[in-house]
N, C-alpha and C. Protein backbone atom coordinates (compact mmCIF):
# COMPACT_ATOMS: atom_id res chain seq x y z
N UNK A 1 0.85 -1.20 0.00
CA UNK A 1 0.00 0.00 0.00
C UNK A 1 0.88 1.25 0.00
N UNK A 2 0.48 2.12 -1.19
CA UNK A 2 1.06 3.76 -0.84
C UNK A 2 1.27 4.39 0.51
N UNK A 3 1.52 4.79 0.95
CA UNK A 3 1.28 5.91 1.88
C UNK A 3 2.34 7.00 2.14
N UNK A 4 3.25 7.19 0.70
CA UNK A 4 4.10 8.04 1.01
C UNK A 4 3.81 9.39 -0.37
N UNK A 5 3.31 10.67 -0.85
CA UNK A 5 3.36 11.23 -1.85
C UNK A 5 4.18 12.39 -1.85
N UNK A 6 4.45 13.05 -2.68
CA UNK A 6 5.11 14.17 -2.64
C UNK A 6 4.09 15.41 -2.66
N UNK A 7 4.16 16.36 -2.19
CA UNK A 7 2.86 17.76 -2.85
C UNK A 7 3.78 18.87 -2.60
N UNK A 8 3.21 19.60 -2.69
CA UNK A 8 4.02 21.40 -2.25
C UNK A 8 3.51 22.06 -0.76
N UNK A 9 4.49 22.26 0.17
CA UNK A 9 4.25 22.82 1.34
C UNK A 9 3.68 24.11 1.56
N UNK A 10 3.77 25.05 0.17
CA UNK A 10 3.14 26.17 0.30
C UNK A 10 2.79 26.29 -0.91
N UNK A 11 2.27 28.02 -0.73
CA UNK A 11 1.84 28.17 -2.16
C UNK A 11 3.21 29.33 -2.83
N UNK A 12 2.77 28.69 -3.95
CA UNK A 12 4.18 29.53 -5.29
C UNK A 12 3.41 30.25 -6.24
N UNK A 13 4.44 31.16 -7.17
CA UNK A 13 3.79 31.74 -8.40
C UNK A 13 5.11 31.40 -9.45
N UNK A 14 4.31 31.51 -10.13
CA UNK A 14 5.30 31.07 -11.93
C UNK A 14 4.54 32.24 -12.81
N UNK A 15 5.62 32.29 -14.05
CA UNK A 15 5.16 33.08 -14.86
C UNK A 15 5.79 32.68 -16.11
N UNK A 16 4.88 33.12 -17.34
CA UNK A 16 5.48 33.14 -18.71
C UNK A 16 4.84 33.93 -19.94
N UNK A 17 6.14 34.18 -20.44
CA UNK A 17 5.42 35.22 -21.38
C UNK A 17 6.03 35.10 -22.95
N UNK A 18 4.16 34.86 -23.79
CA UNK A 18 4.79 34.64 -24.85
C UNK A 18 4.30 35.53 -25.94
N UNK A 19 5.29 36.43 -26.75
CA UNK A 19 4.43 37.00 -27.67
C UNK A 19 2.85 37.99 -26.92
N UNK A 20 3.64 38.74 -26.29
CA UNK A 20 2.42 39.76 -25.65
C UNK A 20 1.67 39.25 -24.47
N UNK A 21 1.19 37.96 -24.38
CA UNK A 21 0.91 37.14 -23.96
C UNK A 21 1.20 36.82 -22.71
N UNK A 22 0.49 36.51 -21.06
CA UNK A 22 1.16 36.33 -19.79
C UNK A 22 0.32 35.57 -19.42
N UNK A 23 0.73 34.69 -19.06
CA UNK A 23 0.50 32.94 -18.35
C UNK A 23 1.01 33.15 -16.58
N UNK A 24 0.09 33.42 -15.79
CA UNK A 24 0.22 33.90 -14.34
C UNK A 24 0.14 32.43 -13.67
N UNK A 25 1.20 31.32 -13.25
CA UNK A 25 0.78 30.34 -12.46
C UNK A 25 0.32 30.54 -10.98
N UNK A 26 0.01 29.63 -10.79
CA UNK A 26 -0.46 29.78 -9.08
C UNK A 26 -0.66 28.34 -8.71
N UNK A 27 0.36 27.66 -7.43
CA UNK A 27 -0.20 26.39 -7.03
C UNK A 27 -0.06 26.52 -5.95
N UNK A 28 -0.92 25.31 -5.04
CA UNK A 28 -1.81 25.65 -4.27
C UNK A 28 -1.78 24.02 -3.41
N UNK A 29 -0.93 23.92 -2.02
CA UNK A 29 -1.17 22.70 -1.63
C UNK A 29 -2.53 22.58 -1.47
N UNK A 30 -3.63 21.55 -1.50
CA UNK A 30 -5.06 21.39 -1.10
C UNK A 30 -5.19 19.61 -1.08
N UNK A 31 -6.77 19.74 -0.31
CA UNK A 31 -6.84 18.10 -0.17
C UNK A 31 -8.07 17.77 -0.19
N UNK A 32 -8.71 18.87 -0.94
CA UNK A 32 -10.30 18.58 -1.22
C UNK A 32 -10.33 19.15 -2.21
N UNK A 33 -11.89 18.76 -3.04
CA UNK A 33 -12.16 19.73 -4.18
C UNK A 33 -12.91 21.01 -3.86
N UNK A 34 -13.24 21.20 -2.77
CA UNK A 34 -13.66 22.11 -2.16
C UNK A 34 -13.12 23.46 -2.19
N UNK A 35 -11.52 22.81 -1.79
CA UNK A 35 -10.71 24.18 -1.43
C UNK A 35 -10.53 24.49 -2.85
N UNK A 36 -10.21 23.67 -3.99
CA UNK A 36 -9.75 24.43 -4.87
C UNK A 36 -10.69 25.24 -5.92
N UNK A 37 -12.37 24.70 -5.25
CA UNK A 37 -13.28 25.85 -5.60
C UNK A 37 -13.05 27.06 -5.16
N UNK A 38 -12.54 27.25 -3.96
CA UNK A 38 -12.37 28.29 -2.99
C UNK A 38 -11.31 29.45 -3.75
N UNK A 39 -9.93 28.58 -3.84
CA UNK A 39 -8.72 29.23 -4.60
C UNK A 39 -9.00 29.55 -5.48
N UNK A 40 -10.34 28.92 -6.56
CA UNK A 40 -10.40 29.08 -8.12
C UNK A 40 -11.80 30.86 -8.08
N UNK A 41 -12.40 30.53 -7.35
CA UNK A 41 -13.51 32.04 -6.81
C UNK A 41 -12.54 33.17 -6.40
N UNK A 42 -11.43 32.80 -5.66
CA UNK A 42 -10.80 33.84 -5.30
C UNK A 42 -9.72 34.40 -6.50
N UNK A 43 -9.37 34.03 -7.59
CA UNK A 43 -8.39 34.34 -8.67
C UNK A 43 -8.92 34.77 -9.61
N UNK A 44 -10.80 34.20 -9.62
CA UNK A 44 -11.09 34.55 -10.40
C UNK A 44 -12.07 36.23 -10.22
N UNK A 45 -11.66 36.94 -9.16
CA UNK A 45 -12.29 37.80 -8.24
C UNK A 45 -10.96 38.94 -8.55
N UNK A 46 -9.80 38.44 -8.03
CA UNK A 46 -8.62 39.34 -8.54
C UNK A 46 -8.32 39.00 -9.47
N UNK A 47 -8.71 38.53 -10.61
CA UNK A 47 -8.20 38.63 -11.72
C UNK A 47 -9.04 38.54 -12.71
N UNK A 48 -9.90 39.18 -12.34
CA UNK A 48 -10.97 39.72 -13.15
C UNK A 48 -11.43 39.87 -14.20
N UNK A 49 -9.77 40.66 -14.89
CA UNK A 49 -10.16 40.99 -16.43
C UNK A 49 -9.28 40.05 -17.20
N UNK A 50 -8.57 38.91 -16.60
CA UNK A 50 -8.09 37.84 -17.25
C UNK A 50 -8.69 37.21 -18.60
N UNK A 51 -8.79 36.79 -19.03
CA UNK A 51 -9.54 35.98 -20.64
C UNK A 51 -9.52 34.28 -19.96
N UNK A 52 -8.56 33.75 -19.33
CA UNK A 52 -8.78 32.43 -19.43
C UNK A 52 -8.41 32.27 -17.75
N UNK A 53 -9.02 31.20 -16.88
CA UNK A 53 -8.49 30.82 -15.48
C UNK A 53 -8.31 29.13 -15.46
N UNK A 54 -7.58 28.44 -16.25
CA UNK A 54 -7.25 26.99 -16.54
C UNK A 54 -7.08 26.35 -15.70
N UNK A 55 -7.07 25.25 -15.25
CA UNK A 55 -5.80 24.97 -13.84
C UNK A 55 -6.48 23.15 -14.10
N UNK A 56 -5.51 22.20 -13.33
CA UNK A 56 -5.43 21.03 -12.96
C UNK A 56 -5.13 20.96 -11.83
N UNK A 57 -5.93 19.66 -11.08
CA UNK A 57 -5.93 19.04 -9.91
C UNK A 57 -5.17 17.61 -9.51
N UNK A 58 -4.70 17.43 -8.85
CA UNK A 58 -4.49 15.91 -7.97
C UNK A 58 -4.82 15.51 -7.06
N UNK A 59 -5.86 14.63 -6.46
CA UNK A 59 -5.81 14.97 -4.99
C UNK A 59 -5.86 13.01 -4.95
N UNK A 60 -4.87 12.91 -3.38
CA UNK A 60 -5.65 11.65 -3.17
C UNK A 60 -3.66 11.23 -2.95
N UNK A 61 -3.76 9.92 -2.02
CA UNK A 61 -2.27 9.63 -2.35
C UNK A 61 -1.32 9.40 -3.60
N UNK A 62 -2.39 8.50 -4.44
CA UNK A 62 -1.97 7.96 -5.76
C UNK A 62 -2.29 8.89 -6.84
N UNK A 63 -3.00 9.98 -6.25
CA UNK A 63 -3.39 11.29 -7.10
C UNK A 63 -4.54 10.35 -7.89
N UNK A 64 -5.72 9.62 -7.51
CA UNK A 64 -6.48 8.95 -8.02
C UNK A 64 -7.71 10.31 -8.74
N UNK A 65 -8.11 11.29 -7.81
CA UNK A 65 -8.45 12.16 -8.21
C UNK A 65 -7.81 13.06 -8.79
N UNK A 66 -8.35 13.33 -10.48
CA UNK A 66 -7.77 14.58 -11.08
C UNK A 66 -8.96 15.24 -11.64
N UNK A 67 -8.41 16.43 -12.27
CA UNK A 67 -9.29 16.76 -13.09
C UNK A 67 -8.50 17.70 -13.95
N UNK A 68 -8.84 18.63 -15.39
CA UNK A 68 -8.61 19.21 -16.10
C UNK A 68 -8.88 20.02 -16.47
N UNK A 69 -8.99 21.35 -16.68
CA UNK A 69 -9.51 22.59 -17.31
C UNK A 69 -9.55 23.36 -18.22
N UNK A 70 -9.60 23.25 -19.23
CA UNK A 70 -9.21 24.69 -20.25
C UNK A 70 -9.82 26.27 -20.27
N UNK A 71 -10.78 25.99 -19.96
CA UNK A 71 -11.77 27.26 -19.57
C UNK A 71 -11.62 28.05 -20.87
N UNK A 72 -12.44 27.76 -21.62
CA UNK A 72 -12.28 28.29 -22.92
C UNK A 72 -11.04 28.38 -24.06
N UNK A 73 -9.96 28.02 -23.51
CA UNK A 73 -9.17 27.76 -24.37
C UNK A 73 -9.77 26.46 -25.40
N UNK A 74 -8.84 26.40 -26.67
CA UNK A 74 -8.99 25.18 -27.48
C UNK A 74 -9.03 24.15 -26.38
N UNK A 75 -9.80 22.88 -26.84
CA UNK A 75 -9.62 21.99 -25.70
C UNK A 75 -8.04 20.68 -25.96
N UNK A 76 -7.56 20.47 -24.58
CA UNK A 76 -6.56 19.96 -24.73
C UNK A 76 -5.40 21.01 -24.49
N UNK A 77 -5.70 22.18 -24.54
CA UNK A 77 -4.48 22.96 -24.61
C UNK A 77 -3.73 23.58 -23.46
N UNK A 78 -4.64 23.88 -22.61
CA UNK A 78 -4.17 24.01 -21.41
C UNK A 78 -4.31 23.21 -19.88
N UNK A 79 -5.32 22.53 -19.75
CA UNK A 79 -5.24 22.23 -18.66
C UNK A 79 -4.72 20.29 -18.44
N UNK A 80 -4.89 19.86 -19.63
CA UNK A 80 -3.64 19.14 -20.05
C UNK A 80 -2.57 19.13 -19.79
N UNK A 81 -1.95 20.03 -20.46
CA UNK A 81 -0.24 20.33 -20.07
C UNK A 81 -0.07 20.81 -18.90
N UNK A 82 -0.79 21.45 -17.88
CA UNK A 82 -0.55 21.72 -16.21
C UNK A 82 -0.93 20.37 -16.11
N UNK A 83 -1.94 19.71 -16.03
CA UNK A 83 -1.95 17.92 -15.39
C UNK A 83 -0.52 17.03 -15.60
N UNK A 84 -0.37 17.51 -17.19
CA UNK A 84 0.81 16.77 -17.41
C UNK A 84 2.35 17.05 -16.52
N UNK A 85 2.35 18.44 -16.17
CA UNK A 85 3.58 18.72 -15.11
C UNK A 85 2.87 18.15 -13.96
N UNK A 86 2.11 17.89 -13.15
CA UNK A 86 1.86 17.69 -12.38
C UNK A 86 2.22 16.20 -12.05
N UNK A 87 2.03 15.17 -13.09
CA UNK A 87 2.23 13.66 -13.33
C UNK A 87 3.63 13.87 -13.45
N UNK A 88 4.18 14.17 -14.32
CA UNK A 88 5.75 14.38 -14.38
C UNK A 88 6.57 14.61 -13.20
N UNK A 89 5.93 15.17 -12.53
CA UNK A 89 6.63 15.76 -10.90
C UNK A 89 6.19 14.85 -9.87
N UNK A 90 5.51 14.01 -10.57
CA UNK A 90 4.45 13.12 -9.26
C UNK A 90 4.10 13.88 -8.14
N UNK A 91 3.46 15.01 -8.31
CA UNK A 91 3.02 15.62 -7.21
C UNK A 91 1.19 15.18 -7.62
N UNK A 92 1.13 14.97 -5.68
CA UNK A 92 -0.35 15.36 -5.47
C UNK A 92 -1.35 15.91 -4.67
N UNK A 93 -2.24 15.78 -4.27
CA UNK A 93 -2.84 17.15 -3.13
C UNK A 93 -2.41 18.33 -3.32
N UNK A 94 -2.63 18.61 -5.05
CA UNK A 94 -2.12 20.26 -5.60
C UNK A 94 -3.02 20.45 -6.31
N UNK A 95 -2.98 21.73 -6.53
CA UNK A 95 -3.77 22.70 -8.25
C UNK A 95 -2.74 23.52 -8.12
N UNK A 96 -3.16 23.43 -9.63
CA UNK A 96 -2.04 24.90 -10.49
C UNK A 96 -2.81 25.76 -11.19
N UNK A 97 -3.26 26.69 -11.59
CA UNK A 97 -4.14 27.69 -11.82
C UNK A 97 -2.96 28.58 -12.87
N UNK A 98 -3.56 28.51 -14.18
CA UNK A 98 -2.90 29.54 -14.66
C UNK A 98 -3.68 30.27 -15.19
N UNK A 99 -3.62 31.72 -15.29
CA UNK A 99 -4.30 32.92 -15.11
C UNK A 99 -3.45 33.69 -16.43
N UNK A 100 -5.15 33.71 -17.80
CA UNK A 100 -3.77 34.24 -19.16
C UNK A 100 -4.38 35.30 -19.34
N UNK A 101 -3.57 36.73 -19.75
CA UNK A 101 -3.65 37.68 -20.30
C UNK A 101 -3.50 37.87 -21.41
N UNK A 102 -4.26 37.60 -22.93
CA UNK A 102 -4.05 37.86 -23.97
C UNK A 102 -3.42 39.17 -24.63
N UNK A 103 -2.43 38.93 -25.56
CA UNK A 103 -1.23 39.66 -25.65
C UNK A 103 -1.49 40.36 -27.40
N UNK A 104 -2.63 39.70 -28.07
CA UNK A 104 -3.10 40.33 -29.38
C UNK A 104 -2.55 39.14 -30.29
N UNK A 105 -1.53 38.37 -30.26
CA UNK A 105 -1.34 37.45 -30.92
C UNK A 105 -1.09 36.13 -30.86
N UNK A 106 -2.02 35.93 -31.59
CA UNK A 106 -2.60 34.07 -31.24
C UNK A 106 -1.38 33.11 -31.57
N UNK A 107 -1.08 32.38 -30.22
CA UNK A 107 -0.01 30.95 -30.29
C UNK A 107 -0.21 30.24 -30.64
N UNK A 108 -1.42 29.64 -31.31
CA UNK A 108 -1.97 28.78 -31.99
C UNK A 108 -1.52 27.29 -31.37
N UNK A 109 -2.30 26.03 -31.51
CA UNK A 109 -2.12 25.11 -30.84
C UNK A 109 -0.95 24.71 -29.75
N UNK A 110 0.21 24.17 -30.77
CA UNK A 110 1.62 24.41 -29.90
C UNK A 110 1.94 24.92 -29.12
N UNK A 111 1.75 26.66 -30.11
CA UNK A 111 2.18 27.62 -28.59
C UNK A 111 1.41 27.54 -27.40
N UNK A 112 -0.06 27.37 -27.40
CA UNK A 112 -1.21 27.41 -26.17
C UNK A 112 -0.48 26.38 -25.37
N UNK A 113 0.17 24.99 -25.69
CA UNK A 113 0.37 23.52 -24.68
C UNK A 113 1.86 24.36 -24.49
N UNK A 114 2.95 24.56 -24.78
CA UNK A 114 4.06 25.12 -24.52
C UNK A 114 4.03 26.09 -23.21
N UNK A 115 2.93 27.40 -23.68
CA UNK A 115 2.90 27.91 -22.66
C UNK A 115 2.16 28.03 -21.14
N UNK A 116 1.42 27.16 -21.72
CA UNK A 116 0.62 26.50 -20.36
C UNK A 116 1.87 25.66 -19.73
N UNK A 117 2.52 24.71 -20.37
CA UNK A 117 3.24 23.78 -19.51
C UNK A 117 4.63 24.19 -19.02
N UNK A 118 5.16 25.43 -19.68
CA UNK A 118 6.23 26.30 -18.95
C UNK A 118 5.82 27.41 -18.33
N UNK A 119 4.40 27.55 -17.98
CA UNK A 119 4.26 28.42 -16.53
C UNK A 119 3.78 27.66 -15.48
N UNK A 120 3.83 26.17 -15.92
CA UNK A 120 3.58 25.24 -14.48
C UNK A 120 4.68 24.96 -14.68
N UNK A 121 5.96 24.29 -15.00
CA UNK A 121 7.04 24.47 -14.78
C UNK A 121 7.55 25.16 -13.92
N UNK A 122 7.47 26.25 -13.87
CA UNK A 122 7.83 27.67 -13.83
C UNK A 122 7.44 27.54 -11.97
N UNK A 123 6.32 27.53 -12.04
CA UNK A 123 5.21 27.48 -10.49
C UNK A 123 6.01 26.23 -9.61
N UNK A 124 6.18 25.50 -10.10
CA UNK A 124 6.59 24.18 -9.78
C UNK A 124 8.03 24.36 -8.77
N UNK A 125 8.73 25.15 -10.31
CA UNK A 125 10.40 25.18 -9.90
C UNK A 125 10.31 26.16 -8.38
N UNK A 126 9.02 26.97 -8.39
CA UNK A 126 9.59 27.84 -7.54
C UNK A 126 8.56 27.44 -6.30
N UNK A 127 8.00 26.42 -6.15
CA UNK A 127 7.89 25.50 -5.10
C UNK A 127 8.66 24.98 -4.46
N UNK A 128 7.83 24.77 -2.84
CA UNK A 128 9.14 23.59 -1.66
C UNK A 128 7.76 22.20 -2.04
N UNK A 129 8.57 21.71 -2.84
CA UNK A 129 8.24 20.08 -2.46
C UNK A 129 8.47 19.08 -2.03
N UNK A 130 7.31 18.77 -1.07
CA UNK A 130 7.80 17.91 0.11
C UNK A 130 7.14 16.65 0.22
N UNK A 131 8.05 15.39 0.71
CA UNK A 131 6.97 14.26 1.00
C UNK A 131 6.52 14.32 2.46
N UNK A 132 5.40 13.68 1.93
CA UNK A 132 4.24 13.43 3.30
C UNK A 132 4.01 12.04 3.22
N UNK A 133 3.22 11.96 4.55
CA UNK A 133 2.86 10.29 4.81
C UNK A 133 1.30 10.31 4.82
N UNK A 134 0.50 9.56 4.13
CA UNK A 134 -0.54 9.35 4.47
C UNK A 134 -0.87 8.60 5.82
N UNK A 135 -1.21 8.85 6.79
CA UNK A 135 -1.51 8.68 7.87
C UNK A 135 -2.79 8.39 8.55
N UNK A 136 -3.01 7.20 9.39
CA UNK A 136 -4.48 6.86 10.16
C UNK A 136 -4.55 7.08 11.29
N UNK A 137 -5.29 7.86 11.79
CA UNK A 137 -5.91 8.23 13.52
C UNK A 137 -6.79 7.20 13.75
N UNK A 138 -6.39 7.41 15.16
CA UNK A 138 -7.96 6.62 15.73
C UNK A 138 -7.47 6.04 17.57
N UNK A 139 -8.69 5.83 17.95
CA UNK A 139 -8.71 5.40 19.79
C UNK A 139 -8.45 4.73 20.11
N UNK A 140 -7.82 3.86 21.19
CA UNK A 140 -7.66 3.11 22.01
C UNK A 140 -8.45 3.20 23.21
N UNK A 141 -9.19 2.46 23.50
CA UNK A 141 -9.92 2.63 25.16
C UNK A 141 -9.71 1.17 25.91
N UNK A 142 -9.48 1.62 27.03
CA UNK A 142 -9.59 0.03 27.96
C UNK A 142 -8.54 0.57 29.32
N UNK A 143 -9.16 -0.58 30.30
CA UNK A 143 -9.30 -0.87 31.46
C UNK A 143 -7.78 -0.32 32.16
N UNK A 144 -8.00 0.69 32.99
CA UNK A 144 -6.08 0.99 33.38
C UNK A 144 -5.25 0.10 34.03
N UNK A 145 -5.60 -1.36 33.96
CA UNK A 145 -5.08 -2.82 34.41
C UNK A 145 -4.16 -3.32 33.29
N UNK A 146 -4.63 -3.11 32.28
CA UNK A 146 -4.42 -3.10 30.92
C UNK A 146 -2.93 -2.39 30.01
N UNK A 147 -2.96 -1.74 31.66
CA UNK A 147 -1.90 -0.41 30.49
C UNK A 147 -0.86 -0.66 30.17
N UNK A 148 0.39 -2.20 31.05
CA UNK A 148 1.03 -2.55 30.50
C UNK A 148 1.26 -3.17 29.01
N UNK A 149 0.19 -3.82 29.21
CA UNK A 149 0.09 -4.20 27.74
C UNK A 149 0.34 -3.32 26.74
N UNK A 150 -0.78 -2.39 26.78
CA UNK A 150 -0.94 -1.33 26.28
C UNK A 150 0.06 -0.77 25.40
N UNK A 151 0.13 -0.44 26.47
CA UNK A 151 2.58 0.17 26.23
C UNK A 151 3.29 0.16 25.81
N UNK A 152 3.34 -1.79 25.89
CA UNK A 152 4.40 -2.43 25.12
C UNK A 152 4.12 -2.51 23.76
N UNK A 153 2.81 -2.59 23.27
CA UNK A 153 2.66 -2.53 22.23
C UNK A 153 2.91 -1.35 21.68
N UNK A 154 2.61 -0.23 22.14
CA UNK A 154 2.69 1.07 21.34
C UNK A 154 4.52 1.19 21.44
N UNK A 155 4.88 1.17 22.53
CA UNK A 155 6.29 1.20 22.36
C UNK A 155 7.00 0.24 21.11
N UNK A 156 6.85 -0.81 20.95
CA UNK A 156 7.37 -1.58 19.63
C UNK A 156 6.95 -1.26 18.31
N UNK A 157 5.63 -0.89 18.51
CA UNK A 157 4.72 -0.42 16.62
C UNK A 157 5.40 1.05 16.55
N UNK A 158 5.50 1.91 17.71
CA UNK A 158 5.85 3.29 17.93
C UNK A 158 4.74 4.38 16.77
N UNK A 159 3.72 4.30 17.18
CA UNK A 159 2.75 5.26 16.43
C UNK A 159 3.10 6.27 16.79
N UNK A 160 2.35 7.52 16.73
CA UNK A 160 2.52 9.07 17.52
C UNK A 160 1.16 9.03 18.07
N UNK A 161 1.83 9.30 19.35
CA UNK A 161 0.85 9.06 20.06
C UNK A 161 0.10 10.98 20.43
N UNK A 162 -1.05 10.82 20.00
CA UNK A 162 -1.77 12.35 20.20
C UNK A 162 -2.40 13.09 21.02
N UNK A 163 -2.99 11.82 22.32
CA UNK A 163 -3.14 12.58 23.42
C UNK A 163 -3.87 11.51 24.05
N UNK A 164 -3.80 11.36 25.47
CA UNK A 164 -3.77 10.41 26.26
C UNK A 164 -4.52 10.78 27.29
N UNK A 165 -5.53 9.88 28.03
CA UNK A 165 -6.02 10.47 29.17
C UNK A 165 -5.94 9.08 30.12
N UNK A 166 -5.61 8.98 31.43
CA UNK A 166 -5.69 7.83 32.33
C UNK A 166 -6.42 8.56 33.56
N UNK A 167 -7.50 7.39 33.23
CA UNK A 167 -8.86 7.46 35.07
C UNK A 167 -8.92 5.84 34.87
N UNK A 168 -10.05 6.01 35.43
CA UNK A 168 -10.40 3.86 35.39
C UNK A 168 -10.74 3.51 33.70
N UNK A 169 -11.06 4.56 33.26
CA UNK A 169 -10.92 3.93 32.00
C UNK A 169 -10.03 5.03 30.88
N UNK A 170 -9.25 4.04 30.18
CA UNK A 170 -7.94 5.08 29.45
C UNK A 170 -8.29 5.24 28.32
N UNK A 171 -7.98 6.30 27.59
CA UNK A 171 -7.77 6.68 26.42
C UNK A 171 -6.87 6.77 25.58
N UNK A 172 -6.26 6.74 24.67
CA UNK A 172 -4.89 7.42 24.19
C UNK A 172 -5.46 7.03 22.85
N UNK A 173 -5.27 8.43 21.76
CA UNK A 173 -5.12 8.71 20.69
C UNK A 173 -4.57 8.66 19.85
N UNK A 174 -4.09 7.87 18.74
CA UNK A 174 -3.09 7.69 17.95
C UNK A 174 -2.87 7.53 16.50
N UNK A 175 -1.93 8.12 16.04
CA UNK A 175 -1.46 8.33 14.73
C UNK A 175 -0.72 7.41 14.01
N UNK A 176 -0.53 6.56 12.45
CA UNK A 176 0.12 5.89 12.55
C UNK A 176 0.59 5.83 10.90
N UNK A 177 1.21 5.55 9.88
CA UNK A 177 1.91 5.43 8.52
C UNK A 177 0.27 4.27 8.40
N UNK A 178 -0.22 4.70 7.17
CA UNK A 178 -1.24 3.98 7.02
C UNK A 178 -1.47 2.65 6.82
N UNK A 179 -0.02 2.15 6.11
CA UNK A 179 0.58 0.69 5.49
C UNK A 179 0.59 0.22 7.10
N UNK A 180 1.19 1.06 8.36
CA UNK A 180 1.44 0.11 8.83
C UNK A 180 -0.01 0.22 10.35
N UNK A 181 -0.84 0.22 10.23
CA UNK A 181 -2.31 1.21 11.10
C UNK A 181 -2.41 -0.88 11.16
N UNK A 182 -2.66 -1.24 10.51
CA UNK A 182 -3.98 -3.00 10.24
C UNK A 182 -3.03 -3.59 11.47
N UNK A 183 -1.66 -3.65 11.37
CA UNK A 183 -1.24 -4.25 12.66
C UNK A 183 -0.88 -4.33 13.91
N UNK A 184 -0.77 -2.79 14.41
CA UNK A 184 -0.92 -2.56 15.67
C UNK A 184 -2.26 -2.47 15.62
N UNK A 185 -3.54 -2.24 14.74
CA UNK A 185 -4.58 -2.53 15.65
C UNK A 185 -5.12 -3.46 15.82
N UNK A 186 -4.64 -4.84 14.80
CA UNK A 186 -4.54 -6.45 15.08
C UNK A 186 -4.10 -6.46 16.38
N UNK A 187 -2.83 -6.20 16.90
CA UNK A 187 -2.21 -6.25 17.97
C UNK A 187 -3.30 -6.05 19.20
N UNK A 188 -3.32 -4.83 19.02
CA UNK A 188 -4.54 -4.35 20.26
C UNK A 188 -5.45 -4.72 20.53
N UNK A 189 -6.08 -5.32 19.39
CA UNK A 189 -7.43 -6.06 19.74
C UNK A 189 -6.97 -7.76 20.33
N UNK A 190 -6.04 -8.36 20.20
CA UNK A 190 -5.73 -9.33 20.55
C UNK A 190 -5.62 -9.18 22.32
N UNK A 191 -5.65 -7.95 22.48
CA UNK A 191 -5.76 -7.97 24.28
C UNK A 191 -7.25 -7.84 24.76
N UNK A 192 -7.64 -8.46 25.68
CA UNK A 192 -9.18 -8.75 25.96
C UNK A 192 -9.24 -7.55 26.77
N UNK A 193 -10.74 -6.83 26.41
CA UNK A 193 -11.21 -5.46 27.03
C UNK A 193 -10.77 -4.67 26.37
N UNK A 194 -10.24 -4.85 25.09
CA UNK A 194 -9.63 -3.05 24.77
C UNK A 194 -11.03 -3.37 23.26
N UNK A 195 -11.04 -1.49 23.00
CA UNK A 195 -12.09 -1.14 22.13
C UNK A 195 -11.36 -0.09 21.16
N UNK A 196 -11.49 -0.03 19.89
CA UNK A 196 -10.77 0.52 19.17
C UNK A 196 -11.96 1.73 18.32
């Protein structure tokens, strides 16, 4: 199982300019399609008198979710070639948003995929990209008789542990690499009285 991807820790800008023409990138760590409604209302609010707001998505570890945009461009021409840097970089839990200012003279096919895909380039290069772990939360409860057990197990699997409470009946919260979540909580349940 996955559980390791790369995405961008913040957000960047890229730029390119072709023939009059300005290709404004913008990417955007995110992890819903939600937010990148959010980012895409807000660019398209300051940037108002733009002609085109394109952009591609990844979301998901394996980047299972994508999607594509041209927003009136020819289709294929732009939001293509941002997906395509995006696969190339194996990044995911991103959008790239490029934002074009028509310059009076038309790039015609080529030029449209060129310059879409060297102002995500562009956005990209001037990104921190970082890997992350896909990661599983979740409870532990049971009896404070129990807690050795408890212990030893978390001490050997070594999850991160997120917050803990001990009365007669315990809590502790925990975090864990998702590949490895199925067997410490095999583990745990193999002790009688605990509830997950």
């Amino acid at each position: 199982m996955q559980d390791k991807y790369l995405t961008i820790s913040s957000a960047s800008e890229g730029l390119y300019k072709e023939k009059g023409s300005r290709f404004i990138a913008f990417a955007y760590p995110v992890s819903s399609e939600d937010e990148v409604k959010r980012y895409l209302q807000e660019l398209k609010k300051k940037y108002y008198d733009a002609r085109h707001h394109c952009y591609a998505y990844r979301l998901g570890v394996a980047g299972e979710l994508w999607r594509a945009v041209d927003d009136g461009e020819p289709s294929g021409t732009a939001g293509k070639p941002v997906l395509g840097q995006l696969l190339s970089h194996n990044l995911t839990n991103i959008v790239v948003f490029v934002v074009r200012y028509f310059g009076g003279i038309k790039l015609g096919v080529s030029g449209l995929i060129n310059a879409y895909r060297a102002a995500t380039y562009d956005v990209i290069q001037n990104a921190n990209i970082v890997e992350k772990e896909d990661k599983d939360s979740f409870s532990v409860e049971f009896n404070y008789l129990l807690m050795n057990d408890v212990m030893k197990i978390i001490k050997e699997e070594q999850p991160e542990i997120i917050k803990q409470s001990f009365d007669m009946t315990c809590k502790i919260d925990l975090r864990i690499r998702r590949s490895l979540s199925e067997t410490l909580k095999n583990r745990l349940l193999k002790i009688d009285g605990i509830s997950l």
